[in-house]
Protein backbone atom coordinates (compact mmCIF):
# COMPACT_ATOMS: atom_id res chain seq x y z
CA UNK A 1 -14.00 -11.88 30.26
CA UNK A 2 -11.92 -10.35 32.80
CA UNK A 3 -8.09 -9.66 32.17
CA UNK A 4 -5.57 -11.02 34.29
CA UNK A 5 -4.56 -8.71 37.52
CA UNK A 6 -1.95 -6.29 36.29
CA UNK A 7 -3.46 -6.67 32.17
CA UNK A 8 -5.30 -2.91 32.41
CA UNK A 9 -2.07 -1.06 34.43
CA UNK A 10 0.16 -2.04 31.55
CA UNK A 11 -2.67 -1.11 28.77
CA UNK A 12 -2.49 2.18 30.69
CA UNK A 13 1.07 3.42 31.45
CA UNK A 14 1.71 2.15 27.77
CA UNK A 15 -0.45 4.77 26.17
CA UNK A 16 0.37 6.88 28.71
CA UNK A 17 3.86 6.56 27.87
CA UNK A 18 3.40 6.11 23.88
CA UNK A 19 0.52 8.33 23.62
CA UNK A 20 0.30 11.21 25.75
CA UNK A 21 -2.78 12.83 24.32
CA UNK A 22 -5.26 9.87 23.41
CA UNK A 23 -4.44 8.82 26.72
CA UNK A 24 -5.16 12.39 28.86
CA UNK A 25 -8.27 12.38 26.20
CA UNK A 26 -9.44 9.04 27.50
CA UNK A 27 -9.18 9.79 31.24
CA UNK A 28 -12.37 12.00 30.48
CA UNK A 29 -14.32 9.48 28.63
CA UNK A 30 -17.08 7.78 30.30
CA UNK A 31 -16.03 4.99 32.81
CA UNK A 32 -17.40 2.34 30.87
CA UNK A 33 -15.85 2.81 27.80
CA UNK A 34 -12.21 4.29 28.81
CA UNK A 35 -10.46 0.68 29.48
CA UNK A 36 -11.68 -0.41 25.89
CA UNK A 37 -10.65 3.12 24.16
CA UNK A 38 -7.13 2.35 25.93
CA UNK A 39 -6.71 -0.81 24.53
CA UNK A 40 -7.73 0.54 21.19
CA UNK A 41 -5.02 2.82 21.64
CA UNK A 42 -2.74 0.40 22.72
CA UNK A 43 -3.47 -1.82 19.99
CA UNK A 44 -2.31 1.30 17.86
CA UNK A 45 0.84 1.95 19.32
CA UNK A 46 2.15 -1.93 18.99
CA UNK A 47 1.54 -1.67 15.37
CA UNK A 48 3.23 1.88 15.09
CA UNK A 49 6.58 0.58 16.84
CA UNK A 50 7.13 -2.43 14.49
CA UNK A 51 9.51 -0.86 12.64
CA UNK A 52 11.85 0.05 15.41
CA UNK A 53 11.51 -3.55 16.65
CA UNK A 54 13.10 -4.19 13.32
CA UNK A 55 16.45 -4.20 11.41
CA UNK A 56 14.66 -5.86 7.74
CA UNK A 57 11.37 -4.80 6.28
CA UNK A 58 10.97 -8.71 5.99
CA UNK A 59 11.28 -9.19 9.71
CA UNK A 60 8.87 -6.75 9.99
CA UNK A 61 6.18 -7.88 7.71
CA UNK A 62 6.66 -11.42 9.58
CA UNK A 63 5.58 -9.27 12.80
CA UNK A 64 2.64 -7.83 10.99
CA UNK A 65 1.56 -10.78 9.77
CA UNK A 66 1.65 -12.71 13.09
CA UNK A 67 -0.51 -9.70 14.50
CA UNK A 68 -2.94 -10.15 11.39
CA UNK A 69 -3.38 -13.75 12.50
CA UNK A 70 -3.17 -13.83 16.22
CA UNK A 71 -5.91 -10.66 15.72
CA UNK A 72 -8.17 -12.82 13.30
CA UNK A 73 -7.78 -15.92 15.79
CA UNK A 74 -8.75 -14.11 18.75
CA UNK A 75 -11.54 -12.42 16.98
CA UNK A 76 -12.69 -15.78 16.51
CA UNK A 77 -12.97 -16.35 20.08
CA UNK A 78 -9.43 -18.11 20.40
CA UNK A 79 -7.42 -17.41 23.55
CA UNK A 80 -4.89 -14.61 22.88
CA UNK A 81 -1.13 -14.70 24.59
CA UNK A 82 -0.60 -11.11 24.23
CA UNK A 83 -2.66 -8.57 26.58
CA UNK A 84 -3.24 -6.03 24.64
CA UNK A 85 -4.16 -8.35 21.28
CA UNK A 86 -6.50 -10.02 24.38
CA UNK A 87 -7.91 -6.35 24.88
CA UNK A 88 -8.62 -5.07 22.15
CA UNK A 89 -10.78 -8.13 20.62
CA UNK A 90 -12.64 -7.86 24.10
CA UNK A 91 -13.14 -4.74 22.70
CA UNK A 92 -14.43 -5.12 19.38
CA UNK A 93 -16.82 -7.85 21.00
CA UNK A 94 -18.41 -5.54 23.22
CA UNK A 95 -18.60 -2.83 20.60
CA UNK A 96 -18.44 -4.65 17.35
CA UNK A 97 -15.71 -3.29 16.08
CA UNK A 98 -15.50 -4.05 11.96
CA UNK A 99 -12.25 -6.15 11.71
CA UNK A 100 -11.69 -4.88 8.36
CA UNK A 101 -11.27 -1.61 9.77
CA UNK A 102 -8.56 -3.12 12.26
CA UNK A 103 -7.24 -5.37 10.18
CA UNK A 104 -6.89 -2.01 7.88
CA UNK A 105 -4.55 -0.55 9.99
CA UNK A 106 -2.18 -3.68 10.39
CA UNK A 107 -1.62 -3.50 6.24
CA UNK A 108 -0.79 0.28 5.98
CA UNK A 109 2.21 -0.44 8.49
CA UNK A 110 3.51 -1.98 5.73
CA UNK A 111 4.41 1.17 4.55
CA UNK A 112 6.35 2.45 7.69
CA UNK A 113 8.18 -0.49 6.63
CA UNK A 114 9.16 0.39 3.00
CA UNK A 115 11.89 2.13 1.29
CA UNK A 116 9.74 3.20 -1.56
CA UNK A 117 8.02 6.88 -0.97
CA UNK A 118 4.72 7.43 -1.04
CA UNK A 119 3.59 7.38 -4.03
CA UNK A 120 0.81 10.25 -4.51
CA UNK A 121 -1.61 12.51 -2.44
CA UNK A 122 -4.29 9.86 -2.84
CA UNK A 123 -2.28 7.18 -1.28
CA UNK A 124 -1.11 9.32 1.83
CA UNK A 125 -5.00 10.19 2.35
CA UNK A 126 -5.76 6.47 2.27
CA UNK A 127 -3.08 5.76 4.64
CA UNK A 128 -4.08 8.29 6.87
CA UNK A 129 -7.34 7.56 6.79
CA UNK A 130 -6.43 3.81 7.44
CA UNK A 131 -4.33 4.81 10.46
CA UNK A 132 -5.47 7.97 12.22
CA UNK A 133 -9.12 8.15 11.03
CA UNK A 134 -9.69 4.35 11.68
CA UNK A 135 -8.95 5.61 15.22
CA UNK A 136 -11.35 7.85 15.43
CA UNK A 137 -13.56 6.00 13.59
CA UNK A 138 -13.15 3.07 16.51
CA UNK A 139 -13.05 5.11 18.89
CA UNK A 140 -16.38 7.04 17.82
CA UNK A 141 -17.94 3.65 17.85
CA UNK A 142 -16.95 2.48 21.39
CA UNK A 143 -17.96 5.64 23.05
CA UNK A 144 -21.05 5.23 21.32
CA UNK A 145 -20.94 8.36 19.18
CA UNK A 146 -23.62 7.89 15.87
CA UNK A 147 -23.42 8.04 12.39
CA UNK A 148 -21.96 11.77 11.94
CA UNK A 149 -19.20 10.94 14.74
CA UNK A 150 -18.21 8.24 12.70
CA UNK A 151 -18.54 10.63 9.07
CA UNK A 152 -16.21 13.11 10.98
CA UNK A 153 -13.39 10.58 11.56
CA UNK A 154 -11.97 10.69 7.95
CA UNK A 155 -11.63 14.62 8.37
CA UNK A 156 -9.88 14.12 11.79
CA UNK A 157 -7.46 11.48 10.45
CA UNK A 158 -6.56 13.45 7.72
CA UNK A 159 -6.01 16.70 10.08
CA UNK A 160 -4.34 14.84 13.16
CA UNK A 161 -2.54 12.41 11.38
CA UNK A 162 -0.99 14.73 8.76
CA UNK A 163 -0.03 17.35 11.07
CA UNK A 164 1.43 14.66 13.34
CA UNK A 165 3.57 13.04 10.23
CA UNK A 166 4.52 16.81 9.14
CA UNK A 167 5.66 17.15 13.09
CA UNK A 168 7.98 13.73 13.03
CA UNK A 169 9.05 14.31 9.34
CA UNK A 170 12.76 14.53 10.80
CA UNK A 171 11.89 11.56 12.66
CA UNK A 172 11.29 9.67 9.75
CA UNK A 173 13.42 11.07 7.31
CA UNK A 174 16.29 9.48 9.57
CA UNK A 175 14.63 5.60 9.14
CA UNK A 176 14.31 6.51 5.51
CA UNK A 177 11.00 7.09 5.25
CA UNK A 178 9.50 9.69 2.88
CA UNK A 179 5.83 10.26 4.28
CA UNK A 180 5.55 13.10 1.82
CA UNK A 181 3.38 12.15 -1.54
CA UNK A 182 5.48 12.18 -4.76
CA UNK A 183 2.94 13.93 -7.15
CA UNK A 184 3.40 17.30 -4.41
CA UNK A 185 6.80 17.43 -4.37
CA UNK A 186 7.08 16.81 -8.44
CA UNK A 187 5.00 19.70 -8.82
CA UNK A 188 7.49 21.79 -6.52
CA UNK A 189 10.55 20.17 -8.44
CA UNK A 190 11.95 18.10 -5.40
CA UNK A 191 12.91 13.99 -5.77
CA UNK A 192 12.46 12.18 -2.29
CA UNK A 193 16.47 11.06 -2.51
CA UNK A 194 16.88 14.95 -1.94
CA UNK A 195 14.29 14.91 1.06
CA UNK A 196 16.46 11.97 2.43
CA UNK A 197 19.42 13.85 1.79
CA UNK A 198 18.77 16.88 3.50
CA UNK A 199 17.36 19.54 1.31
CA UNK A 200 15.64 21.72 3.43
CA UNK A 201 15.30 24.24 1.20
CA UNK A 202 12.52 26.69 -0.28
CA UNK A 203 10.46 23.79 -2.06
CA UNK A 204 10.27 21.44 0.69
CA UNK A 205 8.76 24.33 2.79
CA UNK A 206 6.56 24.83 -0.14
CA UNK A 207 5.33 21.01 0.00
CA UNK A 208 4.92 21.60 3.49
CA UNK A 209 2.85 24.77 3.32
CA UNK A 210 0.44 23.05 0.80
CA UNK A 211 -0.07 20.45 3.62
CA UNK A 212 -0.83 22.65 6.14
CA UNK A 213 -3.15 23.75 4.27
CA UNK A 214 -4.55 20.09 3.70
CA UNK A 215 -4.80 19.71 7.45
CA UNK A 216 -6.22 23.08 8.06
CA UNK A 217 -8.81 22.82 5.71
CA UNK A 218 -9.90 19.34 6.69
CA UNK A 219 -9.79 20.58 10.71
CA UNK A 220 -11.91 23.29 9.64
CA UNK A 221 -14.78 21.19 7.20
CA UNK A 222 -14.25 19.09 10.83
CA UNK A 223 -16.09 22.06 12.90
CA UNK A 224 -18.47 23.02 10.76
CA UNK A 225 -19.81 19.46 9.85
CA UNK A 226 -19.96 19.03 13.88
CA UNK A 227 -21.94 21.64 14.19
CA UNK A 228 -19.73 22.34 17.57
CA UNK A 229 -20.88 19.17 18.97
CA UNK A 230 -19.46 14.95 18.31
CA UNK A 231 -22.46 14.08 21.01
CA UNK A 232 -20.54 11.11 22.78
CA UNK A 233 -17.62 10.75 21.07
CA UNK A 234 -15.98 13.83 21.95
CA UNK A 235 -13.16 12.33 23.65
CA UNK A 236 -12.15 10.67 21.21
CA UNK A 237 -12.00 13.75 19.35
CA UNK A 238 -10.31 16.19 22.13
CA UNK A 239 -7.00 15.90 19.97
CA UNK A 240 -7.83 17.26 17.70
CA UNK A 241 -7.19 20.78 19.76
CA UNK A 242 -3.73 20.53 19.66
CA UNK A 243 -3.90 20.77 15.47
CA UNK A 244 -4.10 24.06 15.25
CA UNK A 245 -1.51 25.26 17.52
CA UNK A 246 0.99 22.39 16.43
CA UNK A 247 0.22 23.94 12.28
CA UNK A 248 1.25 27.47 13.67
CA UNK A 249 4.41 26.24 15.02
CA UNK A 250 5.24 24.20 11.77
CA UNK A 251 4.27 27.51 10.10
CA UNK A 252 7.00 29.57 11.94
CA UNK A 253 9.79 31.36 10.27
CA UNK A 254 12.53 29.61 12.23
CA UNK A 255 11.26 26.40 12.07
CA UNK A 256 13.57 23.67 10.65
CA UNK A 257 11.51 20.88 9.29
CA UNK A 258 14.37 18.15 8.86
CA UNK A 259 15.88 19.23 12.72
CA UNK A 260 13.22 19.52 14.69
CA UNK A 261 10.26 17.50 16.14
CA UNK A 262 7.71 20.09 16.44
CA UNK A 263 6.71 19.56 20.24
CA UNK A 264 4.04 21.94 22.98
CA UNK A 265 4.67 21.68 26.31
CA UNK A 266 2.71 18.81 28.14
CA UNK A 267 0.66 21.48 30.43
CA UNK A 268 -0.21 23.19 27.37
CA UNK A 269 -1.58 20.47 25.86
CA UNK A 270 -3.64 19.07 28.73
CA UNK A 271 -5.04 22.78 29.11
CA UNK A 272 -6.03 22.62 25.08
CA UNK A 273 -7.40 18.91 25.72
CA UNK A 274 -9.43 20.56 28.99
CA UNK A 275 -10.01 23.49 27.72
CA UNK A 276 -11.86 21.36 24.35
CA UNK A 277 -13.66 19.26 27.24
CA UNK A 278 -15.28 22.20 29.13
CA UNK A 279 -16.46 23.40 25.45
CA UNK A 280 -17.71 20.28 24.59
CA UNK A 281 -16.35 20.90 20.71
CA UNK A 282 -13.14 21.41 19.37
């Protein structure tokens, strides 16, 4: 079904505008598949801006909910009022998408929602992997990518997504969110009501080094289980070049991780994103 004129513009300047990197990684996807990894994308960033849509957690979960419905309905083959809700189940027609998997990452914006911390290691990896690796894993479908593609996504939700929450942590230590798991900063001797007010001191960069080293390790298990090569689904995957650099600027001595968004220039990341293309790995 076609969209309506003006429908695939606003799928694309919104990840262009939310998403900067998915969306300079989808430009070098195949034709056929680019305007269904944007709304995938799209799709993504609606969810991730509920909160700030939001002055109650219970206004919020009403939005959630009405996107766990209207998703479900138009799944069903129901006419769907918003574009990109319209977009993305085109998408998961053409490519069956699982709807668990989608419906996946409606629930764990719950937790952007929450005053309660996370909990444990275990729970961050799930919500990673329900939010940054269900990306990938979608994405890996669409572009057609097999099995392995699809294996590789938990690794590259785990290293993207974490490095990308340890970027934003002053972000969302100002909403009052606490991304960082409570058994990690128990063993460093830090409370996340300490986090929240302010303590950047020697154990929070502690906590912080031992997820780098989370990310790193999972980027580099990422490589090797390519074998240098995600066949089709490399775009999808062309993020994951910015990882590295981003963990070596986290890393740095002067680096304030309560003041300051961790950031690369835009022309160095579209070089790294190139640069990952011409390779054809990351």
């Amino acid at each position: 079904m076609a969209q309506p004129a003006g429908t695939e513009a606003m799928i694309r300047d919104l990840v262009r505008s939310g998403d900067q990197d998915r969306y300079w990684a989808a430009l070098l996807a195949a034709d056929r598949v680019r305007g269904d990894l944007l709304a995938l994308y799209a799709f993504n960033i609606e969810l991730a801006r509920v909160p700030e849509q939001v002055r109650e957690p219970r206004l919020g979960e009403i939005r959630l909910q009405w996107w766990r419905d209207a998703l479900a309905a138009a799944l069903g083959g129901e006419a769907a009022d918003h574009p990109v809700l319209a977009a993305v189940a085109e998408a998961a027609w053409r490519h069956d998408l699982p709807a668990g998997v989608l419906d996946g990452m409606i629930d764990a914006r719950s937790f952007d929602l929450a005053d309660e911390p996370m909990k444990d290691l275990s729970a961050l990896l799930a919500y990673l992997d329900a939010t940054a690796g269900a990306m990938f894993r979608l994405g890996a479908r669409i572009t057609g990518g097999d099995d392995r593609a699809a294996d590789l996504a938990g690794l590259a939700g785990i290293a993207y997504g974490l490095t990308g929450l340890m970027r934003a942590l002053p972000y969302h230590i100002a909403r009052g969110n606490v991304f960082l798991p409570g058994d990690l900063l128990a063993k460093h001797g830090l409370h996340p009501q300490a986090i929240l007010n302010g303590g950047a001191n020697d154990d929070l960069r502690a906590v912080l080094r031992d997820l780098r080293e989370i990310a790193a390790e999972a980027l580099a298990n990422f490589r090797r289980q390519a074998a240098g090569r995600p066949g089709a689904a490399l775009p999808v995957f062309l993020p994951l070049a910015l990882v590295e650099p981003y963990l070596k600027r986290l890393a740095s001595a002067g680096h304030d991780p309560l003041l300051e968004i961790v950031q690369l220039n835009p022309l160095q990341r579209y070089a790294l994103i190139w640069r990952a293309h011409l390779r054809g790995r990351i």
